[in-house]
N, C-alpha and C. Protein backbone atom coordinates (compact mmCIF):
# COMPACT_ATOMS: atom_id res chain seq x y z
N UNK A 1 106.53 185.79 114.35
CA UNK A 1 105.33 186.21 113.65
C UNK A 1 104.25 185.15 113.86
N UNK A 2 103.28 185.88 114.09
CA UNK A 2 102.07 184.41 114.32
C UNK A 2 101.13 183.84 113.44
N UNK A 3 100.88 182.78 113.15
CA UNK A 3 100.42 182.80 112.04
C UNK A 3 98.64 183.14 111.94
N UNK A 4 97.87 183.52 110.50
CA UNK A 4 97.10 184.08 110.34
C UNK A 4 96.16 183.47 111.31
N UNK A 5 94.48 184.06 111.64
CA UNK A 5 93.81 182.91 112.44
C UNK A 5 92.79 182.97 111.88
N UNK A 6 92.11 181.93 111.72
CA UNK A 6 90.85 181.51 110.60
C UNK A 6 89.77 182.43 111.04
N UNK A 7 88.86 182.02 110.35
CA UNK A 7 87.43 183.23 110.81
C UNK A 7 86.82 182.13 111.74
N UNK A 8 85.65 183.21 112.10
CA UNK A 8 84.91 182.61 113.67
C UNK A 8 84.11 181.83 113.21
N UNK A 9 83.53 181.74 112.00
CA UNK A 9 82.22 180.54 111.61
C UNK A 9 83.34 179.45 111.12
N UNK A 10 84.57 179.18 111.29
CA UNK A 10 85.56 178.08 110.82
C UNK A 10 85.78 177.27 112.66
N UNK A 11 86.13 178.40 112.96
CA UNK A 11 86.30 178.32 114.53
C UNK A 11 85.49 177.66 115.74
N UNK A 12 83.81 178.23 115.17
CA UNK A 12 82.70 177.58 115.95
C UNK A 12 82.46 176.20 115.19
N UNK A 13 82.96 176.05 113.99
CA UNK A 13 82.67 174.66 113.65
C UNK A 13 83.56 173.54 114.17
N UNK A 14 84.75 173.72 114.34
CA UNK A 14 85.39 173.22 114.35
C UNK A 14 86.03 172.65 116.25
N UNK A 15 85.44 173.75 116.87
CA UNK A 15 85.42 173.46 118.31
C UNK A 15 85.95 174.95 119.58
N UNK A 16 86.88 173.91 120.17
CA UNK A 16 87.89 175.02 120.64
C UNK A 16 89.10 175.78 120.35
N UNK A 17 89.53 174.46 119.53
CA UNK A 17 90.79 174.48 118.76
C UNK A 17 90.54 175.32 117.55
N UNK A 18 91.05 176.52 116.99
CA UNK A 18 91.15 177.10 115.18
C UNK A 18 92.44 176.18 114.54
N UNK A 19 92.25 175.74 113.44
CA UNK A 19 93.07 174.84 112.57
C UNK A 19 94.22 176.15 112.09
N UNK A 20 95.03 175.42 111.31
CA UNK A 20 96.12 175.97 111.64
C UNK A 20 96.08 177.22 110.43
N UNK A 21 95.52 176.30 109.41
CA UNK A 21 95.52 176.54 107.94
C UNK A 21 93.67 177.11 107.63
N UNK A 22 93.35 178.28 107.28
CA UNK A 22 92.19 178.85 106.95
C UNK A 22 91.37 178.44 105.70
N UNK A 23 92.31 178.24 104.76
CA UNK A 23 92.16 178.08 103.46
C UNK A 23 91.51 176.45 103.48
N UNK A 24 90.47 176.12 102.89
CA UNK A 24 89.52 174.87 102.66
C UNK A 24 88.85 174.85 101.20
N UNK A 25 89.30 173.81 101.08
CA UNK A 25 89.28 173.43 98.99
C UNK A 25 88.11 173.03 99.12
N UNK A 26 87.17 171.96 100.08
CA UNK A 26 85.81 171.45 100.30
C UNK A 26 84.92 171.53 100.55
N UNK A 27 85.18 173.43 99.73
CA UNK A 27 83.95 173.72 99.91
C UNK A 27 83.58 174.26 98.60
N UNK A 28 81.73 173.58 98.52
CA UNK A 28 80.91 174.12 97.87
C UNK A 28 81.34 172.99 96.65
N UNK A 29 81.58 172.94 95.56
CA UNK A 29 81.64 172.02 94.16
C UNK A 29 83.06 171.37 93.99
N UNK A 30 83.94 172.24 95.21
CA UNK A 30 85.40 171.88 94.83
C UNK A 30 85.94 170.54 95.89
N UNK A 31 86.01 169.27 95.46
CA UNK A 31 86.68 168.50 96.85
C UNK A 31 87.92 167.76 96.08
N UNK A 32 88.98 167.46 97.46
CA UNK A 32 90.16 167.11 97.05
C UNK A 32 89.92 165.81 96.98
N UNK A 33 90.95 165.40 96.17
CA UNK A 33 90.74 163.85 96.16
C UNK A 33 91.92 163.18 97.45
N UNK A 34 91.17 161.99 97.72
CA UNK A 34 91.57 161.61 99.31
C UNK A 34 92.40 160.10 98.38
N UNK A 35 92.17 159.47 97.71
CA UNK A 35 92.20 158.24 97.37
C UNK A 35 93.22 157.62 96.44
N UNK A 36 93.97 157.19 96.17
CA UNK A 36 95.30 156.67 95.40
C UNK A 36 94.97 156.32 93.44
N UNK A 37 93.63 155.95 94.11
CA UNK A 37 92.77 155.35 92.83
C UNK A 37 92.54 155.97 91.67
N UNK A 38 91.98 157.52 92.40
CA UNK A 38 91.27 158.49 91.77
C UNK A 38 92.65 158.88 91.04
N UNK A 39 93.53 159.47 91.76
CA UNK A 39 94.71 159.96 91.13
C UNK A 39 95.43 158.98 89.69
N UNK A 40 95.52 157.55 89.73
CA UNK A 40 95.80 156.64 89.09
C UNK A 40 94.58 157.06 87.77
N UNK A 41 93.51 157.06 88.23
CA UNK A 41 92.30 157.19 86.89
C UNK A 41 92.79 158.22 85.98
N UNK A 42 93.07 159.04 86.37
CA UNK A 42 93.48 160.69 86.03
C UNK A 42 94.92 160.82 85.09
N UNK A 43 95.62 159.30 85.53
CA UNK A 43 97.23 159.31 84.82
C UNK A 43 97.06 159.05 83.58
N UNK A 44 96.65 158.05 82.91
CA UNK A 44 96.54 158.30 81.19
C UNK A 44 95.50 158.60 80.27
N UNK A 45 94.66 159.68 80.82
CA UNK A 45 93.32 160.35 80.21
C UNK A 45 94.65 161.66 79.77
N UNK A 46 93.82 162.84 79.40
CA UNK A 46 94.05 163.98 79.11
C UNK A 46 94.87 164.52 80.03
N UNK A 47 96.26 165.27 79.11
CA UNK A 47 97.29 165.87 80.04
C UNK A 47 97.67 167.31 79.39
N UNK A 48 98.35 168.35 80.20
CA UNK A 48 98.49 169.29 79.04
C UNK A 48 99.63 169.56 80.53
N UNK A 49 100.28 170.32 79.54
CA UNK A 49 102.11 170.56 80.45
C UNK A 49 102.09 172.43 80.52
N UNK A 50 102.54 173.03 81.06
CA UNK A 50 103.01 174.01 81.65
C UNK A 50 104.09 174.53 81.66
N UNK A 51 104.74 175.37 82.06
CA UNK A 51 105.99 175.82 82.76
C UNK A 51 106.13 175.60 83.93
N UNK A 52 104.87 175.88 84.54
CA UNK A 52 105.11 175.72 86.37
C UNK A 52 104.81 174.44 86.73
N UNK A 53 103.80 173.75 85.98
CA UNK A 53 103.27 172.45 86.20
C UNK A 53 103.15 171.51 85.14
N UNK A 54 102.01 170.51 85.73
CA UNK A 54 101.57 169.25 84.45
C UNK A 54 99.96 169.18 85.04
N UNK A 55 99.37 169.33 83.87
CA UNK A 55 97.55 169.29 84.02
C UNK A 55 97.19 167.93 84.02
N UNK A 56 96.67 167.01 84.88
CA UNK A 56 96.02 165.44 83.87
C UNK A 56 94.77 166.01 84.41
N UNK A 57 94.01 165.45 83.88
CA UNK A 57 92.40 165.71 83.47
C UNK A 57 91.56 164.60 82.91
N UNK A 58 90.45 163.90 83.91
CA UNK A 58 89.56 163.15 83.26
C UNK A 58 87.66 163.66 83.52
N UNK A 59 87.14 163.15 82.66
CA UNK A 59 85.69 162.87 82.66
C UNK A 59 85.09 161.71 83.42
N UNK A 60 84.65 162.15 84.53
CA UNK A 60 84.07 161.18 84.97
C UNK A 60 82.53 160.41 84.74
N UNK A 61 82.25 160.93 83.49
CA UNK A 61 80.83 160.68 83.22
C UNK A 61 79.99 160.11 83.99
N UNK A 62 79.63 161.25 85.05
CA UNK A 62 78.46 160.73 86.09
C UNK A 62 77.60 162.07 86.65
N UNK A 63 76.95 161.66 87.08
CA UNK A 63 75.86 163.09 87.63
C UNK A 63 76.22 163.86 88.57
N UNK A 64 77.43 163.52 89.14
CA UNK A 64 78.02 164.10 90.07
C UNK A 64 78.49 165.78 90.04
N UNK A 65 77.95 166.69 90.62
CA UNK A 65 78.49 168.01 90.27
C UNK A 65 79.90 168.31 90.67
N UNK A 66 80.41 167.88 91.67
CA UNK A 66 81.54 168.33 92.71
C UNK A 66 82.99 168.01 91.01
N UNK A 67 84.03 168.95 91.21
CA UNK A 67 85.05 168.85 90.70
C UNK A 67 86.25 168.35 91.60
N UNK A 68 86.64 167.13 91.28
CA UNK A 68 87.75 166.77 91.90
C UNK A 68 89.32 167.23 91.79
N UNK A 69 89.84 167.56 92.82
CA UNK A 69 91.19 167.89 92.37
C UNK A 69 91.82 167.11 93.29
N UNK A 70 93.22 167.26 92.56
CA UNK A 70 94.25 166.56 93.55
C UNK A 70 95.68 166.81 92.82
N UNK A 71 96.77 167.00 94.37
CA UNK A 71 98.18 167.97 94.41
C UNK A 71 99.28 166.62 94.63
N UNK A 72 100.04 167.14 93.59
CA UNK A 72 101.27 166.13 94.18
C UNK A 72 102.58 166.84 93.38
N UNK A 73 103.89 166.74 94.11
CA UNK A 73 105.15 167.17 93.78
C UNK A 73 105.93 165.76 94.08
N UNK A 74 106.50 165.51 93.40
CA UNK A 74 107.95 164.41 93.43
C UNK A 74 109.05 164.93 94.36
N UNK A 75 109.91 164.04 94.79
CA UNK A 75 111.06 164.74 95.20
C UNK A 75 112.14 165.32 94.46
N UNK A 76 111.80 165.12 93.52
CA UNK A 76 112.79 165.93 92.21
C UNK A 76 112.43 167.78 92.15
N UNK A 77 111.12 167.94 92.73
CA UNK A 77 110.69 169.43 92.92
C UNK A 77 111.81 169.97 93.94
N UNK A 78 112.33 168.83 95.35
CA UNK A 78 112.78 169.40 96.11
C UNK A 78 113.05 168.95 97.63
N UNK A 79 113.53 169.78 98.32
CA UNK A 79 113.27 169.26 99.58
C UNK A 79 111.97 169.20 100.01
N UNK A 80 111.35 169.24 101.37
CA UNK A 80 109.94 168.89 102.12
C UNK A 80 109.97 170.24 102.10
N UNK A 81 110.47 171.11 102.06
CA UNK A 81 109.83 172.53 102.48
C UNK A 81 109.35 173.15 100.93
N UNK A 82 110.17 172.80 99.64
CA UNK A 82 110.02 173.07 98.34
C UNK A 82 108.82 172.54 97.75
N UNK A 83 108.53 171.00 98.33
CA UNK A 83 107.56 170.67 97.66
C UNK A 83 106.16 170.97 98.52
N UNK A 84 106.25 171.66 99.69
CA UNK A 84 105.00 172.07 100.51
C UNK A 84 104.67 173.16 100.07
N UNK A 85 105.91 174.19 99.70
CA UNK A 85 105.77 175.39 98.93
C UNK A 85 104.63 175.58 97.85
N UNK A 86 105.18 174.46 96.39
CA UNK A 86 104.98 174.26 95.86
C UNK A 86 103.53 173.88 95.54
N UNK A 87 102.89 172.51 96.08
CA UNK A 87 101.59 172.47 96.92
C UNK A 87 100.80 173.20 96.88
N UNK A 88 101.26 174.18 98.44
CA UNK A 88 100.33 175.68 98.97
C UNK A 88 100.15 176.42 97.35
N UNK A 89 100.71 176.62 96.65
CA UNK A 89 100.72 177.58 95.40
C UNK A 89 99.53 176.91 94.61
N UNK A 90 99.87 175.73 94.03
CA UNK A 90 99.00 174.85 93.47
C UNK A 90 97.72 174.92 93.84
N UNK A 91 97.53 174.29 94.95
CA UNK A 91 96.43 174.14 96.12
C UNK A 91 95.55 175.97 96.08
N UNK A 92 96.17 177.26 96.00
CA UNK A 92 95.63 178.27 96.11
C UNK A 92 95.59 178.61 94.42
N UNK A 93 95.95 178.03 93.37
CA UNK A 93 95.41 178.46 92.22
C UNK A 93 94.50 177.41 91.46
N UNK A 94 94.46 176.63 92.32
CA UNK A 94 92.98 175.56 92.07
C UNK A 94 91.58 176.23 92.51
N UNK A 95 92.37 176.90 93.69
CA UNK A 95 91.12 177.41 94.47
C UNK A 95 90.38 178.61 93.75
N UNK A 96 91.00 179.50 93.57
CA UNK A 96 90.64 180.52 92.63
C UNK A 96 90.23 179.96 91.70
N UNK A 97 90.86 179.47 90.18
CA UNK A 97 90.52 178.75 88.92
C UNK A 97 89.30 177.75 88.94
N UNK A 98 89.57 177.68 89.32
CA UNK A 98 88.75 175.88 89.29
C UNK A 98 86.77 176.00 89.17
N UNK A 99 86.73 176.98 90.43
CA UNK A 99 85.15 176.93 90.38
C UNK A 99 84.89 177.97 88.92
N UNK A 100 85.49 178.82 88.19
CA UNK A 100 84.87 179.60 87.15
C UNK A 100 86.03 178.86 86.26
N UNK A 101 86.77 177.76 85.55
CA UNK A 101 87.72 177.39 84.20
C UNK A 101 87.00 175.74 84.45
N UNK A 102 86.76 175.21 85.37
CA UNK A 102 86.71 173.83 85.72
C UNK A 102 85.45 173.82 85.53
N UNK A 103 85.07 171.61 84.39
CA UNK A 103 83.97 171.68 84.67
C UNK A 103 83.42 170.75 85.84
N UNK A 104 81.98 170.64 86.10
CA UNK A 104 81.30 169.78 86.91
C UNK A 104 81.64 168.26 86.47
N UNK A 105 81.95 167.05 87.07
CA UNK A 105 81.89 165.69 87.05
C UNK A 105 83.48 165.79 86.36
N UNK A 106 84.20 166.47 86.44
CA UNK A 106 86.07 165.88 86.41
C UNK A 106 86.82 166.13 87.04
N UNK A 107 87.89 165.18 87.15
CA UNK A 107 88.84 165.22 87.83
C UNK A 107 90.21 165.97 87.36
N UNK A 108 90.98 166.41 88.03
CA UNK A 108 91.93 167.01 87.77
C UNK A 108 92.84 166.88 88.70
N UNK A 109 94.34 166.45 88.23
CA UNK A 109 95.39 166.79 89.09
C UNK A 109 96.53 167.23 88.27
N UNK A 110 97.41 168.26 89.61
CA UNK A 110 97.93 169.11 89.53
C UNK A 110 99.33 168.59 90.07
N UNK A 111 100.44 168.91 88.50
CA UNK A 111 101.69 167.94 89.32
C UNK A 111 102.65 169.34 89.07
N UNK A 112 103.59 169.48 90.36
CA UNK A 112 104.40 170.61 89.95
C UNK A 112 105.96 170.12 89.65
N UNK A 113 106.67 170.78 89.02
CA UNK A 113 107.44 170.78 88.31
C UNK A 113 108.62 171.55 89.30
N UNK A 114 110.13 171.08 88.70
CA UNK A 114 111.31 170.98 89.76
C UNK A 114 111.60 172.98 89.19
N UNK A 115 112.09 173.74 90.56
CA UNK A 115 112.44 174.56 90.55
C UNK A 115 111.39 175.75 90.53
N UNK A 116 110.42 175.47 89.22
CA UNK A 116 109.13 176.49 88.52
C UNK A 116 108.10 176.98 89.60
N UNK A 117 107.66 175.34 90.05
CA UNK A 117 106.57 175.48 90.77
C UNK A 117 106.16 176.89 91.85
N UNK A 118 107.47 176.59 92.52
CA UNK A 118 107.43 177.23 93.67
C UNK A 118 107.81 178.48 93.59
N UNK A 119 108.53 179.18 92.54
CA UNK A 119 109.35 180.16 92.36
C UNK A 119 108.19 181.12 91.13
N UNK A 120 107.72 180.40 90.07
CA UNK A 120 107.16 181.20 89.23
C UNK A 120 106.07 182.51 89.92
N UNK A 121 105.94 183.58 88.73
CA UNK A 121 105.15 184.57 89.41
C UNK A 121 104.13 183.84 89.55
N UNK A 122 102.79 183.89 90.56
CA UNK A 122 101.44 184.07 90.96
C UNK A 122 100.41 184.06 90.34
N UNK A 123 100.51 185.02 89.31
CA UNK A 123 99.78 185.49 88.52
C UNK A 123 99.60 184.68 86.99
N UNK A 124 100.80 184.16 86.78
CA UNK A 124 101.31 183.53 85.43
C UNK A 124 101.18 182.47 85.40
N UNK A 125 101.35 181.79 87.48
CA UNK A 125 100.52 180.52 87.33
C UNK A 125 99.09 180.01 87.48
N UNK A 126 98.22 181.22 87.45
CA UNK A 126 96.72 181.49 87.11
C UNK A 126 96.49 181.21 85.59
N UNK A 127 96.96 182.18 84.88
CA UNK A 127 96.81 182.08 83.69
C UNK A 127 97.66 180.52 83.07
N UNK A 128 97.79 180.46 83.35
CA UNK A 128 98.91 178.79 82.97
C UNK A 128 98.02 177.66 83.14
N UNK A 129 96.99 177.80 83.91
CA UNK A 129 95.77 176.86 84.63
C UNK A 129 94.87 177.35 83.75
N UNK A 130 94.45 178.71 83.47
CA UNK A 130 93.16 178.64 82.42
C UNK A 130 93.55 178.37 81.21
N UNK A 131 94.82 178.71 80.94
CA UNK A 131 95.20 178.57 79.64
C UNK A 131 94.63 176.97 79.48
N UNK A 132 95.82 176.38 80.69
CA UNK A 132 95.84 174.54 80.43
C UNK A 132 94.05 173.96 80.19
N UNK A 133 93.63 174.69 81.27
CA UNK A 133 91.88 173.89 81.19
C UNK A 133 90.92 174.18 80.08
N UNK A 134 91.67 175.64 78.85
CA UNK A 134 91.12 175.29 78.05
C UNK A 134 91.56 174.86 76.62
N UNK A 135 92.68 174.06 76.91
CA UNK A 135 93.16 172.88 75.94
C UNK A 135 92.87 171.64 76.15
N UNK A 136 92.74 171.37 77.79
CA UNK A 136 92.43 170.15 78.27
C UNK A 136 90.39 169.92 77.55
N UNK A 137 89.45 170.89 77.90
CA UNK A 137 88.21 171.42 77.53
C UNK A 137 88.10 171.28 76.01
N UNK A 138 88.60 171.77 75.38
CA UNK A 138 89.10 171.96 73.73
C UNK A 138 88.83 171.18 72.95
């Protein structure tokens, strides 16, 4: 089976080569966090827990519009294929959620949880994210 192939304005940007993966978090207000730091800032501010996951959540009190996110699974989620699983899920219900539950100038990361992550319905881990962002908000 081959895998999906990005659109043509991804394609002309990007060269000759189409990337492998279509899906891009960096765009428009949403960017991932690249940095060890950011993630560390984010560990003892505001947390709220899940079934499928764990929410941490900070304020970055600055003028900055963009919402930061950032994905991580332990090896306790699993093997390398469980916790990529896991990830991709995360990573695609940030994407949805985030620009209409998330606000401007915080950070957020998204930790998944052994077995749940990867396996829970789709849908339940949408609602599990608005639920969380508006206790974290609250």
């Amino acid at each position: 089976m081959k895998p999906p192939e990005a659109p043509q304005s991804i394609i002309a940007d990007a060269g000759a080569k189409p990337p492998a993966v279509s899906v891009r978090l960096n765009d428009g207000n949403l960017q991932v966090m690249q940095v060890r730091a950011q993630y560390l800032a984010c560990n003892n501010k505001r947390r709220q827990g899940t079934k499928a996951f764990l929410l941490q959540a900070r304020n970055r009190n600055d003028d900055d519009p963009t919402i930061n996110v950032g994905f991580t699974c332990s090896k306790k989620v699993g093997n390398a294929v469980a916790r990529n699983r896991a990830k991709r899920r995360l990573r695609e219900i940030a994407r949805l959620i985030l620009p209409q539950h998330g606000k401007s100038g915080w950070d957020y990361v998204l930790i998944g949880r052994k077995d749940v992550t990867a396996t829970r319905d789709f849908t339940q881990m949408q609602s599990d994210l608005t639920w969380a962002l508006s206790k974290v908000h609250g």
